[in-house]
N, C-alpha and C. Protein backbone atom coordinates (compact mmCIF):
# COMPACT_ATOMS: atom_id res chain seq x y z
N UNK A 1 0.86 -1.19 0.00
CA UNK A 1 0.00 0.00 0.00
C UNK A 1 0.89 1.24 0.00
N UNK A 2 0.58 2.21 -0.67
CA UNK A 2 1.17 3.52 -1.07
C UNK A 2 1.18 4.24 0.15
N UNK A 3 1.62 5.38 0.66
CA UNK A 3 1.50 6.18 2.30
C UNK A 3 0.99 6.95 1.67
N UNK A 4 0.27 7.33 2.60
CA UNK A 4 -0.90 8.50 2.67
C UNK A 4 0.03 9.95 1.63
N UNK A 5 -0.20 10.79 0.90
CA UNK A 5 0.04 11.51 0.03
C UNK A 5 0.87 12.44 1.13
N UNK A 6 -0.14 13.05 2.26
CA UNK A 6 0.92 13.90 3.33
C UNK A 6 2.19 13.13 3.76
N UNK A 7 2.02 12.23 3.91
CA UNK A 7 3.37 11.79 4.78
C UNK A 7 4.48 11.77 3.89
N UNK A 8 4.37 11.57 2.52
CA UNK A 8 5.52 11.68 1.26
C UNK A 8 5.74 13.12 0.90
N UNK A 9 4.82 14.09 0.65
CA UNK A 9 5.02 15.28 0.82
C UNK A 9 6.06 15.53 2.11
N UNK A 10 5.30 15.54 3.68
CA UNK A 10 6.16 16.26 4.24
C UNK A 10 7.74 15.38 4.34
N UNK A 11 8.19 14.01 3.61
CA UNK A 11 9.18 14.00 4.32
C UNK A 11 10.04 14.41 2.83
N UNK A 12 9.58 14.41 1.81
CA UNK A 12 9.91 15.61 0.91
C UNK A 12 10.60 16.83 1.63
N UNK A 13 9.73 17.45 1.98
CA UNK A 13 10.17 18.86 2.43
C UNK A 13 10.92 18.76 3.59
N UNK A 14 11.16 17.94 4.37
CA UNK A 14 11.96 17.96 5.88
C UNK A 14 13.40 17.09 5.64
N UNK A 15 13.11 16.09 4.73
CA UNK A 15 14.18 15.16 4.52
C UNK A 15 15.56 16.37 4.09
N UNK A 16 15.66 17.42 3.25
CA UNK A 16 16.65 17.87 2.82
C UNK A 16 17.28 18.85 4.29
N UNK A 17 16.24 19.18 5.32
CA UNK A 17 16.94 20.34 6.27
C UNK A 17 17.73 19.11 7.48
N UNK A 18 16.89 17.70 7.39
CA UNK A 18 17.44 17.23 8.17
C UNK A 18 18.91 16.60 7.92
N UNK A 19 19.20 16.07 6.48
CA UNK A 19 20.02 15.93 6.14
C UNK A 19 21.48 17.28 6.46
N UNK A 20 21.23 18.71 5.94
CA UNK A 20 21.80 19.73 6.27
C UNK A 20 22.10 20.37 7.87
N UNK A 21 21.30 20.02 8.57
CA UNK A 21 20.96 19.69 10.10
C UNK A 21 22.55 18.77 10.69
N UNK A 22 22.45 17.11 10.14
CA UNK A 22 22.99 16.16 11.10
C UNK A 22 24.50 16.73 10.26
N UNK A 23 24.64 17.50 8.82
CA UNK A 23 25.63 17.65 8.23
C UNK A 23 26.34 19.24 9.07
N UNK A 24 25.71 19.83 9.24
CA UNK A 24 26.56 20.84 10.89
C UNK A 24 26.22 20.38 12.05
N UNK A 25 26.12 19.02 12.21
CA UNK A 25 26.34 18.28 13.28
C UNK A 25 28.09 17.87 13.46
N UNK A 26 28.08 17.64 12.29
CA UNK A 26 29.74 17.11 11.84
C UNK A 26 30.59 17.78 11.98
N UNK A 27 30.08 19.34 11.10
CA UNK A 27 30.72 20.09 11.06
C UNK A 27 31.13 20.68 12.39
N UNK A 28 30.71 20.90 13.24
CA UNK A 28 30.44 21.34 14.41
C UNK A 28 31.79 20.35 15.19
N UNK A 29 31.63 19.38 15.20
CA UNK A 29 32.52 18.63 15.92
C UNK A 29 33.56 18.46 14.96
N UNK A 30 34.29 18.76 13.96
CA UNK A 30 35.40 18.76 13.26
C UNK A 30 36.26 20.03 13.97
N UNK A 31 35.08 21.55 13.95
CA UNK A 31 35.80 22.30 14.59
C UNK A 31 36.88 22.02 15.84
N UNK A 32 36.04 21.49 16.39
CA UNK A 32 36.86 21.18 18.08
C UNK A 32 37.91 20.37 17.86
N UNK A 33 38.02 19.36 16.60
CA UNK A 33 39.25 18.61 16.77
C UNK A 33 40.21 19.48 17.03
N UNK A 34 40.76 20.09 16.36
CA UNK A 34 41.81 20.67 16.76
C UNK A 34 42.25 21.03 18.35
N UNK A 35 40.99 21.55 19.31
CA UNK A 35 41.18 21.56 20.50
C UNK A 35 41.56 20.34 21.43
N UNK A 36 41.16 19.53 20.47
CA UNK A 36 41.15 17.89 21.30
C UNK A 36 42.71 17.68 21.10
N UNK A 37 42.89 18.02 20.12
CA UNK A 37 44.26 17.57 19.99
C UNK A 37 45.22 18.25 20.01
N UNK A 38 45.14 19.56 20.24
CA UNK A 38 46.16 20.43 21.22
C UNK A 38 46.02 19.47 23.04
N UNK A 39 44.98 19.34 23.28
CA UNK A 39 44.82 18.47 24.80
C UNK A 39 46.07 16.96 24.57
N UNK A 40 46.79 16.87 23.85
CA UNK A 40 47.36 15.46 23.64
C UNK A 40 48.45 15.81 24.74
N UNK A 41 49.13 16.90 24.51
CA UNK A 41 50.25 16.96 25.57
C UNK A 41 49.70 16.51 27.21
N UNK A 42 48.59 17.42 27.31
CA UNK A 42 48.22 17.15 28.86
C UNK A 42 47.25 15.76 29.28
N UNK A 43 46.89 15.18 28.02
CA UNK A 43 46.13 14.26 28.55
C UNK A 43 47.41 12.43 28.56
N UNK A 44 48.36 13.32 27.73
CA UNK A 44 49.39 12.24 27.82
C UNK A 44 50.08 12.29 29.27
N UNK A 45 50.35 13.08 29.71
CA UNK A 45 51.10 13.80 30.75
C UNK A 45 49.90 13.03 31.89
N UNK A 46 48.59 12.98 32.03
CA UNK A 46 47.96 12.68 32.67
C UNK A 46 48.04 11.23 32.76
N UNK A 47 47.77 10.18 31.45
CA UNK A 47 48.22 9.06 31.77
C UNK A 47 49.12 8.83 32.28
N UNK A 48 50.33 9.50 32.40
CA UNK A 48 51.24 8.66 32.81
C UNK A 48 51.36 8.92 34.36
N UNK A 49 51.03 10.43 34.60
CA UNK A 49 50.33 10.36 36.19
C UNK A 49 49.63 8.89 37.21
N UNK A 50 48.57 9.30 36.12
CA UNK A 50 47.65 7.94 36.48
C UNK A 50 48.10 7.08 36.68
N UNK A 51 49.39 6.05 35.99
CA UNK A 51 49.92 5.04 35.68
C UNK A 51 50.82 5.11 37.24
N UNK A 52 51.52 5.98 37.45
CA UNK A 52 52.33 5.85 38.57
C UNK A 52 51.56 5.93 39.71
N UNK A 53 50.34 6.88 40.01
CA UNK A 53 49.93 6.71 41.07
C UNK A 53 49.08 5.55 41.54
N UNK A 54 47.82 5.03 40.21
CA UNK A 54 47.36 3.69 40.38
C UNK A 54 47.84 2.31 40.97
N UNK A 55 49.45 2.25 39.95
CA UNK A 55 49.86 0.96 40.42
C UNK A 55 50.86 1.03 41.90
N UNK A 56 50.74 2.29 42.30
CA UNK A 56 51.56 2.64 43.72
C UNK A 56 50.04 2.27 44.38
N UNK A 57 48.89 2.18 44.16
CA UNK A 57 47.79 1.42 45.31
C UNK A 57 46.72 2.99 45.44
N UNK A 58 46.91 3.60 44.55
CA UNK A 58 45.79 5.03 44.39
C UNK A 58 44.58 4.65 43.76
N UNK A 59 43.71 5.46 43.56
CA UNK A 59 42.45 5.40 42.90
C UNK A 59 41.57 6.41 42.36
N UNK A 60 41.14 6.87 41.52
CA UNK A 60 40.35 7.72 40.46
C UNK A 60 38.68 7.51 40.92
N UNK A 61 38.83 8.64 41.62
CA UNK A 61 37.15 8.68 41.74
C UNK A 61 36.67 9.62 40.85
N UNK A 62 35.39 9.40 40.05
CA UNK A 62 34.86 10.08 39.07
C UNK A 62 33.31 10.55 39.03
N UNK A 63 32.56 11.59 38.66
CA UNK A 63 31.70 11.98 38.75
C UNK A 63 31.43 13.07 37.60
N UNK A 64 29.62 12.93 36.98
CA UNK A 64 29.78 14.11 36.22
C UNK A 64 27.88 13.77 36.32
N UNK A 65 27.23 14.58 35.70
CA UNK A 65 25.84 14.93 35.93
C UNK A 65 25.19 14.32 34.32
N UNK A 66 24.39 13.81 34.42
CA UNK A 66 23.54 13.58 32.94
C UNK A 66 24.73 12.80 32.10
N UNK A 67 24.94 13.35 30.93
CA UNK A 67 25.64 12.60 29.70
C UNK A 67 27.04 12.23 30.38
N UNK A 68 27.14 13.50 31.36
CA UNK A 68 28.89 13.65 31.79
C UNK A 68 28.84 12.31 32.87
N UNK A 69 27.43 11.85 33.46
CA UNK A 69 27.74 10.82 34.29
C UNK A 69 28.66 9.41 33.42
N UNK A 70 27.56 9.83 32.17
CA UNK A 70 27.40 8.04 31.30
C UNK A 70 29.12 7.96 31.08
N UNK A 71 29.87 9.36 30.75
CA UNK A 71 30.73 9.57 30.30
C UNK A 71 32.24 8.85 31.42
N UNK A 72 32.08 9.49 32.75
CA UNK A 72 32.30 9.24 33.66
C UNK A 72 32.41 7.46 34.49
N UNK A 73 31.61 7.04 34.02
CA UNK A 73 31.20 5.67 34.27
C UNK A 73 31.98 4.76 33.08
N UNK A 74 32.04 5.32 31.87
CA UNK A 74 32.90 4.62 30.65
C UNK A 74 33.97 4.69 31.02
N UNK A 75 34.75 5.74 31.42
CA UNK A 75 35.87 5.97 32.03
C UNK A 75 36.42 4.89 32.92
N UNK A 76 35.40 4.81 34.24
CA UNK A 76 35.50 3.36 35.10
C UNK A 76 35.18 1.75 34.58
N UNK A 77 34.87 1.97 33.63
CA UNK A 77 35.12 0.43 32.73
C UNK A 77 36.08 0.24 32.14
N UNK A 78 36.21 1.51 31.81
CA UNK A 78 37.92 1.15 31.26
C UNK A 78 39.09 1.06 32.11
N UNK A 79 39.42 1.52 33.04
CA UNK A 79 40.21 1.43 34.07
C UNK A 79 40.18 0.15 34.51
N UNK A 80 38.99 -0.35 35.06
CA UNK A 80 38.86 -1.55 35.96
C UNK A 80 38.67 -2.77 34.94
N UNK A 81 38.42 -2.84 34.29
CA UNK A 81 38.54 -3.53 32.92
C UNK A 81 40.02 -3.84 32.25
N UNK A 82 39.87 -3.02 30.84
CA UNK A 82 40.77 -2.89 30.37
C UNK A 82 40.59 -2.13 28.69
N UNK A 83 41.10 -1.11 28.59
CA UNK A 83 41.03 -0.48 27.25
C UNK A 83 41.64 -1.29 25.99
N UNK A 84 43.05 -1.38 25.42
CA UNK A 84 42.94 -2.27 24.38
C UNK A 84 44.54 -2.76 24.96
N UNK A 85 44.96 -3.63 26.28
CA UNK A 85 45.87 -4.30 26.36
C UNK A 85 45.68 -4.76 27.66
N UNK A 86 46.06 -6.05 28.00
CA UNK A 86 45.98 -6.82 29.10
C UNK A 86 47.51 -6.06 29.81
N UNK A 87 46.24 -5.38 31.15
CA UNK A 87 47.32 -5.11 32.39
C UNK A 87 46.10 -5.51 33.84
N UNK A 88 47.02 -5.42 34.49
CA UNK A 88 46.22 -5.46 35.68
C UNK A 88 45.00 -4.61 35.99
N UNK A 89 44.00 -5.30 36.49
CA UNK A 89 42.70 -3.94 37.06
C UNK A 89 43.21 -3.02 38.01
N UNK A 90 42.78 -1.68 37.61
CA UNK A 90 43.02 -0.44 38.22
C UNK A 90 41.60 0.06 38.99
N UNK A 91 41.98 0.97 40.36
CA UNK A 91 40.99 0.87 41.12
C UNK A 91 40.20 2.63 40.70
N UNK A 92 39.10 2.28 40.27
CA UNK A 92 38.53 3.34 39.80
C UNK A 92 36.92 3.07 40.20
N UNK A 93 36.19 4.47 40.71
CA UNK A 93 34.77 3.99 41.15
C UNK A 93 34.26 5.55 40.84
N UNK A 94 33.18 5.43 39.92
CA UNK A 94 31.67 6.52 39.53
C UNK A 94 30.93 6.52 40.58
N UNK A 95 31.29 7.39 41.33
CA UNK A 95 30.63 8.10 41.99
C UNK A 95 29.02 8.22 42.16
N UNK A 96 29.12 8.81 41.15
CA UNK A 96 27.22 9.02 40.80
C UNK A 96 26.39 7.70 40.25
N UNK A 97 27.35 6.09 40.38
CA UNK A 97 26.87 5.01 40.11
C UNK A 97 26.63 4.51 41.77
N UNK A 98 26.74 5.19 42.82
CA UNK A 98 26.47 4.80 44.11
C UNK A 98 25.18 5.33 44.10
N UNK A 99 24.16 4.84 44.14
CA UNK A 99 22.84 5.32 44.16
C UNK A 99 21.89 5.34 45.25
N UNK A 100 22.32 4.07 46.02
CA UNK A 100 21.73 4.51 47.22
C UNK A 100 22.78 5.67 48.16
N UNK A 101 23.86 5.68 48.20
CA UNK A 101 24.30 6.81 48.63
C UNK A 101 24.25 7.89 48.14
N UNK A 102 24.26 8.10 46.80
CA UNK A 102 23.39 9.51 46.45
C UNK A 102 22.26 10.17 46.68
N UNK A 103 21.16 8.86 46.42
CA UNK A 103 19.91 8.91 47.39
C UNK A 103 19.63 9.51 48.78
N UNK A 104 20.78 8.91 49.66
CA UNK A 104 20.79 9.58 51.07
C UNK A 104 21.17 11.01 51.30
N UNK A 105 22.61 10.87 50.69
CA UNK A 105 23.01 12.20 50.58
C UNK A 105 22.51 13.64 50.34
N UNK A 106 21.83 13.23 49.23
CA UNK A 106 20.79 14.04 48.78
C UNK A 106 19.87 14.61 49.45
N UNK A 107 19.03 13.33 49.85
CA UNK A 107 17.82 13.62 50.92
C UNK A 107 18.78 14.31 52.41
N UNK A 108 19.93 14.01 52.64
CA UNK A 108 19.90 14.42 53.90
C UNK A 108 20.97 15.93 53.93
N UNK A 109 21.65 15.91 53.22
CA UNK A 109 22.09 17.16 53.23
C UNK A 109 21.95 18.22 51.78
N UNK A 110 21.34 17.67 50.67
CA UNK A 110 21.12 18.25 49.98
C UNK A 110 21.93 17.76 48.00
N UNK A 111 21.25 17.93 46.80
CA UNK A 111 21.76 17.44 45.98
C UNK A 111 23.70 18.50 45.32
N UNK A 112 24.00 19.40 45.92
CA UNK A 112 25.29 19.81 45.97
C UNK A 112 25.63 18.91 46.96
N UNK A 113 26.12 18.17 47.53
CA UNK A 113 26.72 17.27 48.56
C UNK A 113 26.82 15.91 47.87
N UNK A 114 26.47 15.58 47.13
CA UNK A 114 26.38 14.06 46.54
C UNK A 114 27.23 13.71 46.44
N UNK A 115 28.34 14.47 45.48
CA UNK A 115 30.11 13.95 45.22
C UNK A 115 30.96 14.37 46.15
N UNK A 116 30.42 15.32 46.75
CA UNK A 116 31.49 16.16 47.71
C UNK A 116 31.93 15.43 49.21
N UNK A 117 30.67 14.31 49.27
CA UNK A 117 30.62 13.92 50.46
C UNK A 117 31.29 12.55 50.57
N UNK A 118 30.83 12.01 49.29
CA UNK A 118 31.39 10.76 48.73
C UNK A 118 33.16 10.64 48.52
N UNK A 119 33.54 11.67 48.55
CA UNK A 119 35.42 12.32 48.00
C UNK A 119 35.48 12.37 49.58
N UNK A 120 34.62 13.12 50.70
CA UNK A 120 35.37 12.96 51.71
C UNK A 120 35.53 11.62 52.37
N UNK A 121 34.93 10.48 52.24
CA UNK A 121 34.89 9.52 52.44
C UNK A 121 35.73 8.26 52.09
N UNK A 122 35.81 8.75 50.66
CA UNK A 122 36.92 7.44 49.92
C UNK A 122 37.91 8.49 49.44
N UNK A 123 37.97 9.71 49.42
CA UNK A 123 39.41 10.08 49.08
C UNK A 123 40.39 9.91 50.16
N UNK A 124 41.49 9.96 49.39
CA UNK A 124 43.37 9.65 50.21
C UNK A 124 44.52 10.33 49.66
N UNK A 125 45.13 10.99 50.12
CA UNK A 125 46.62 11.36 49.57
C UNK A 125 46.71 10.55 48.10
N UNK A 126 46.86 11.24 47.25
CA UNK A 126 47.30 10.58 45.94
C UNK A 126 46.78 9.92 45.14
N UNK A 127 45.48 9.82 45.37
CA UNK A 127 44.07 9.84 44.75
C UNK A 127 43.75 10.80 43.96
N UNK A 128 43.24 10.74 42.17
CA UNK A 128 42.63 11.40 41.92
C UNK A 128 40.76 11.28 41.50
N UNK A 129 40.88 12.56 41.67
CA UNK A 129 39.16 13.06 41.51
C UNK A 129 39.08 13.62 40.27
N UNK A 130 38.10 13.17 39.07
CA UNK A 130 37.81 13.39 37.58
C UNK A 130 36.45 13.40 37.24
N UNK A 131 36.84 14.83 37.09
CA UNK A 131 35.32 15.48 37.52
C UNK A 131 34.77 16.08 35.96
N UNK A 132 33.97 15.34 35.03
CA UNK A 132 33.17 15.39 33.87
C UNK A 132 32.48 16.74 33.67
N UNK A 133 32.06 17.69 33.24
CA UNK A 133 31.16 18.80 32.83
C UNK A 133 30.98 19.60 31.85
N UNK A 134 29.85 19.62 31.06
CA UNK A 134 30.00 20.04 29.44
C UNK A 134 29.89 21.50 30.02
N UNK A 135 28.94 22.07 31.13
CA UNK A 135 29.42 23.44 31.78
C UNK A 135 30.61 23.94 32.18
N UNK A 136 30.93 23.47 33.45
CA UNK A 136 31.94 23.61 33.96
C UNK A 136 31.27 24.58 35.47
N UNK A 137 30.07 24.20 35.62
CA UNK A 137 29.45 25.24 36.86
C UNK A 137 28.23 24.42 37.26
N UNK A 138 29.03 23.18 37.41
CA UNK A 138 27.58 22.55 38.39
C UNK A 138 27.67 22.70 39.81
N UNK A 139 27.22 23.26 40.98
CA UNK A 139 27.38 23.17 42.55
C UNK A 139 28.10 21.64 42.64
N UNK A 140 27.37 20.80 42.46
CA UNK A 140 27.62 19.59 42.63
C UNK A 140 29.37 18.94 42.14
N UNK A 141 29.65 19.50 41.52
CA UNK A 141 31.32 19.35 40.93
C UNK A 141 32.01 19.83 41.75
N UNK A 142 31.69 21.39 41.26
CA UNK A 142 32.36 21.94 42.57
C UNK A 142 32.61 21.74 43.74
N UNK A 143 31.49 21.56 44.28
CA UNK A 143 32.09 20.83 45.96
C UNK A 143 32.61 19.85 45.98
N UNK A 144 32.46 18.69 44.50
CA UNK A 144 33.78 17.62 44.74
C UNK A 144 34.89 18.61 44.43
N UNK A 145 34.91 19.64 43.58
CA UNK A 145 36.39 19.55 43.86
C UNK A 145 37.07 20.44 44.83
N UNK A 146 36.41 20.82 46.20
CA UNK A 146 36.91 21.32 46.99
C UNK A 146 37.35 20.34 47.79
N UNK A 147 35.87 19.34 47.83
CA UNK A 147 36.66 18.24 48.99
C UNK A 147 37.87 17.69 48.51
N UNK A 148 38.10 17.37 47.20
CA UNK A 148 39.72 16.64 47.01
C UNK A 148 40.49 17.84 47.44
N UNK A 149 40.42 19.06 47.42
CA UNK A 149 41.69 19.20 47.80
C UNK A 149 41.71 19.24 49.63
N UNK A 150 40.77 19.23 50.17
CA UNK A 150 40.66 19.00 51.85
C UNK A 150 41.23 17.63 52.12
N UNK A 151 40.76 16.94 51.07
CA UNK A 151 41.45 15.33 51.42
C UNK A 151 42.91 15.08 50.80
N UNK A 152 43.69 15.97 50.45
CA UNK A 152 44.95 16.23 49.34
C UNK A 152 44.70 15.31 48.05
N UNK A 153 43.12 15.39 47.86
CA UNK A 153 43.86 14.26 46.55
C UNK A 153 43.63 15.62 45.15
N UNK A 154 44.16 14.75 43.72
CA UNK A 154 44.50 15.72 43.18
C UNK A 154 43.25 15.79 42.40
N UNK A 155 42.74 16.62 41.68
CA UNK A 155 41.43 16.89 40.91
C UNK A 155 41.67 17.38 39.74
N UNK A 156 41.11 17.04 38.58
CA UNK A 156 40.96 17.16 37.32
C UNK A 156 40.20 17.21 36.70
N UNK A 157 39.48 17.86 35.66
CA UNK A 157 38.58 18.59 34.97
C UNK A 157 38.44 18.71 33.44
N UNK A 158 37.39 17.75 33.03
CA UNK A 158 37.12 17.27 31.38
C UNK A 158 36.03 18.32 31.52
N UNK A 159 36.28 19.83 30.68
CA UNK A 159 34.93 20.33 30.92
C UNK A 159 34.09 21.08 29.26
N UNK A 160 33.35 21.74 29.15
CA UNK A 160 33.08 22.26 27.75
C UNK A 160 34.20 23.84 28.16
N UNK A 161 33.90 24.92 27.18
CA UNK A 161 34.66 26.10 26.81
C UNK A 161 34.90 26.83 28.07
N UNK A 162 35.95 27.23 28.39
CA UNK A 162 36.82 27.51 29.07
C UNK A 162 37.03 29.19 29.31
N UNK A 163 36.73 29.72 29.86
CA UNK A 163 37.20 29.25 31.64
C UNK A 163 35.87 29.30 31.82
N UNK A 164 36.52 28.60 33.03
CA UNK A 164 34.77 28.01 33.50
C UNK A 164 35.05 28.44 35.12
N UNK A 165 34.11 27.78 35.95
CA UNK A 165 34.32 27.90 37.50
C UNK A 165 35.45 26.34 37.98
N UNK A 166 34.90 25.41 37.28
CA UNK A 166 34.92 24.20 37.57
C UNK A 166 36.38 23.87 37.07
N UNK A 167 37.12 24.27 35.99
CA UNK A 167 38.30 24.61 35.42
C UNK A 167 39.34 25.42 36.69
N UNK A 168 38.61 26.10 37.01
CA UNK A 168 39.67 27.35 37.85
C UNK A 168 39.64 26.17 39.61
N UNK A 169 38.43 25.38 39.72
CA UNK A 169 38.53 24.76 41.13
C UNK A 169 39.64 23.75 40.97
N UNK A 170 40.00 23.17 40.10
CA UNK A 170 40.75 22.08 39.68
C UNK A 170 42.02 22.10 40.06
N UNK A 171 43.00 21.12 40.02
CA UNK A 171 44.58 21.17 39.97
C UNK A 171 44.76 21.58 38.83
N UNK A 172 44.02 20.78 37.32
CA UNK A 172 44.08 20.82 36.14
C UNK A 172 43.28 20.81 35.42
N UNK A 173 42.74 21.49 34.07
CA UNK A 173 41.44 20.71 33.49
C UNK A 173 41.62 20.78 32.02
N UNK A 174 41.03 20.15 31.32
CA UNK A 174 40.80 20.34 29.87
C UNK A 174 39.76 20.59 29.09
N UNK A 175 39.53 22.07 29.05
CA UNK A 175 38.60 22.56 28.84
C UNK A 175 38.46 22.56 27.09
N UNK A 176 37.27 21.81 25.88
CA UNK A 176 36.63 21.75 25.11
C UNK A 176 35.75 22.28 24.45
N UNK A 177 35.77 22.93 22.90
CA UNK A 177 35.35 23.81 22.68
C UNK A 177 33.38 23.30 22.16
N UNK A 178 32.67 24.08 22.05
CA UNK A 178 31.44 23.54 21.48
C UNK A 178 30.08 23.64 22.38
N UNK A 179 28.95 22.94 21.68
CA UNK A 179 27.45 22.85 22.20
C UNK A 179 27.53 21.56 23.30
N UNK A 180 26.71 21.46 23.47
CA UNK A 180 26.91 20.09 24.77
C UNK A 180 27.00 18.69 23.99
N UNK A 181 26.23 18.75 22.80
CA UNK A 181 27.24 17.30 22.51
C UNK A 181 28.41 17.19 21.82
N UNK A 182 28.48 18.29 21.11
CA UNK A 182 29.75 18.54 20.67
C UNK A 182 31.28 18.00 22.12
N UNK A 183 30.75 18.58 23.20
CA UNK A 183 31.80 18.78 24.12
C UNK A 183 31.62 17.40 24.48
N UNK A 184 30.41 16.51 24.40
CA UNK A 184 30.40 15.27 25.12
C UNK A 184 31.21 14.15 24.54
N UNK A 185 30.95 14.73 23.17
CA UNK A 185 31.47 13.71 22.07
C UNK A 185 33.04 13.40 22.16
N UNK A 186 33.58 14.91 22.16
CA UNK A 186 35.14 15.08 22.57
C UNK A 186 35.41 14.31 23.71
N UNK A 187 34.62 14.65 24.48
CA UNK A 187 34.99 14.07 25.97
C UNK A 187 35.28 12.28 25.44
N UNK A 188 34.29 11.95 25.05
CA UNK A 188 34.88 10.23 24.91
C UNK A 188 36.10 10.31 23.85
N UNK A 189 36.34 11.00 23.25
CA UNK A 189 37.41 10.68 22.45
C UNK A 189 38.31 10.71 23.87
N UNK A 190 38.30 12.04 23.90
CA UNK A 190 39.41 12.32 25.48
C UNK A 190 39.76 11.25 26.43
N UNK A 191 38.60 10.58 26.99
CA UNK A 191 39.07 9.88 27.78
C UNK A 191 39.49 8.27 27.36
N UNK A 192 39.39 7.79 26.04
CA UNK A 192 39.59 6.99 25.48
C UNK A 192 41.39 7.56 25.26
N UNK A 193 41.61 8.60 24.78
CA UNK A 193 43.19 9.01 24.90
C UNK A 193 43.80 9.03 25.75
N UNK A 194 43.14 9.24 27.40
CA UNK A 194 43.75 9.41 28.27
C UNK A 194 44.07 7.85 28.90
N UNK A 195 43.02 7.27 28.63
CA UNK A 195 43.48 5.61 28.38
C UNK A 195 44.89 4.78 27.73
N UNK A 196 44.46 5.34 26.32
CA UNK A 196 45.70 4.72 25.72
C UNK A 196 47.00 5.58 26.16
N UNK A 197 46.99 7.09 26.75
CA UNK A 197 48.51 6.99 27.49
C UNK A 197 48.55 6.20 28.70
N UNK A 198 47.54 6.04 29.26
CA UNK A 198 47.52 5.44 30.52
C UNK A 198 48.23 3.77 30.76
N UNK A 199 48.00 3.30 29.26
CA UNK A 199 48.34 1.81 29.15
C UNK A 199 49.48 1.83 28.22
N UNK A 200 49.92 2.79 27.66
CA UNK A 200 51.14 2.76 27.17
C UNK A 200 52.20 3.37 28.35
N UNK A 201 51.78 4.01 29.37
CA UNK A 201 52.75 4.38 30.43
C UNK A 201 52.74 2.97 31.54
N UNK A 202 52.13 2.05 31.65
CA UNK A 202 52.11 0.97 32.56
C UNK A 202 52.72 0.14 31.86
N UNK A 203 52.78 0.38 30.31
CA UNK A 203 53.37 -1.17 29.79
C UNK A 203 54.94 -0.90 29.67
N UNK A 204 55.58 0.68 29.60
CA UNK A 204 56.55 1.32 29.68
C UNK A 204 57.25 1.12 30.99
N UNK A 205 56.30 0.86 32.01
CA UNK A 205 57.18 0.57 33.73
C UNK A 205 57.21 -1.13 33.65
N UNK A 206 56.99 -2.23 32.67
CA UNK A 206 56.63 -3.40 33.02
C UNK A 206 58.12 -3.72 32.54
């Protein structure tokens, strides 16, 4: 059976903006490469951080809100897992994947306290805190990254365009240019890079 005459009409007329649409979708995120990959120095520099402090018995606590959580949580599969070479599991835990303790937290002192409270708890000397945000001005970040530095651990910052609040609370951050998925999108490239220095600096100490 043929479709109704409207429905071929309108996707006539919509089919060409959507096409032009998902095509400065692309465009959009080509721009930022370049920012991503000026970040190679520091996100290399970061693996290999990671690499020395992990296998000295440290750990990467991570947190980010919405997409930056999902983002955040990929991050901890790869760590505790393994990205693309057999090394030992590394101790890494998402934060915002504790749910009944977010739950509490929340309810009892409020939803800015969720990560902040969670960092005072499991952070330690030489621990880092990797803190996700296509803003860079969530309350909720922020107070994680005050508590790492109350607990000395070190804090780091995957965030969108720069300067931000959440950038300036940090030890370090890598701030990304773009719309929110633009910045999200980067972000997994990012932390997929910060991976492969991470496992090319552990296979370098083996």
């Amino acid at each position: 059976m043929n479709p109704p005459a409207t429905a071929t009409a309108s996707a006539t007329v919509t089919a060409p903006d959507v096409v032009t649409t998902l095509g400065d979708h692309v465009d959009r995120l080509a721009q930022a490469l370049p920012a991503l990959r000026g970040a190679s120095p520091t996100l290399a520099r970061w693996g290999d951080e990671l690499a020395e402090r992990l296998l000295a018995g440290a750990r990467v606590l991570v947190a980010g809100n919405g997409g930056s959580a999902a983002e955040a949580q990929h991050l901890t599969a790869e760590l505790v897992g393994r990205f693309d070479r057999e090394r030992r599991p590394l101790s890494a835990i998402a934060l915002h994947a504790e749910s009944s303790s977010m739950s509490a937290i929340g309810n009892d002192y409020g939803f800015t306290e969720v990560f902040a409270r969670q960092v005072r708890a499991h952070g330690r000397p030489g621990d880092v805190v990797l803190l996700f945000s296509t803003s860079g001005r969530s309350p909720n970040l922020l107070a994680a990254a005050a508590a790492a530095a109350e607990v000395d651990a070190r804090s780091w910052a995957l965030t969108g365009p720069g300067p931000n609040p959440l950038a300036r609370a940090c030890s370090e951050a890598v701030c990304l240019p773009g719309d929110t998925a633009t910045v999200q999108e980067t972000h997994l490239a990012a932390l997929h890079m910060l991976c492969r220095a991470l496992e090319s600096a552990i296979e370098a100490r083996a």
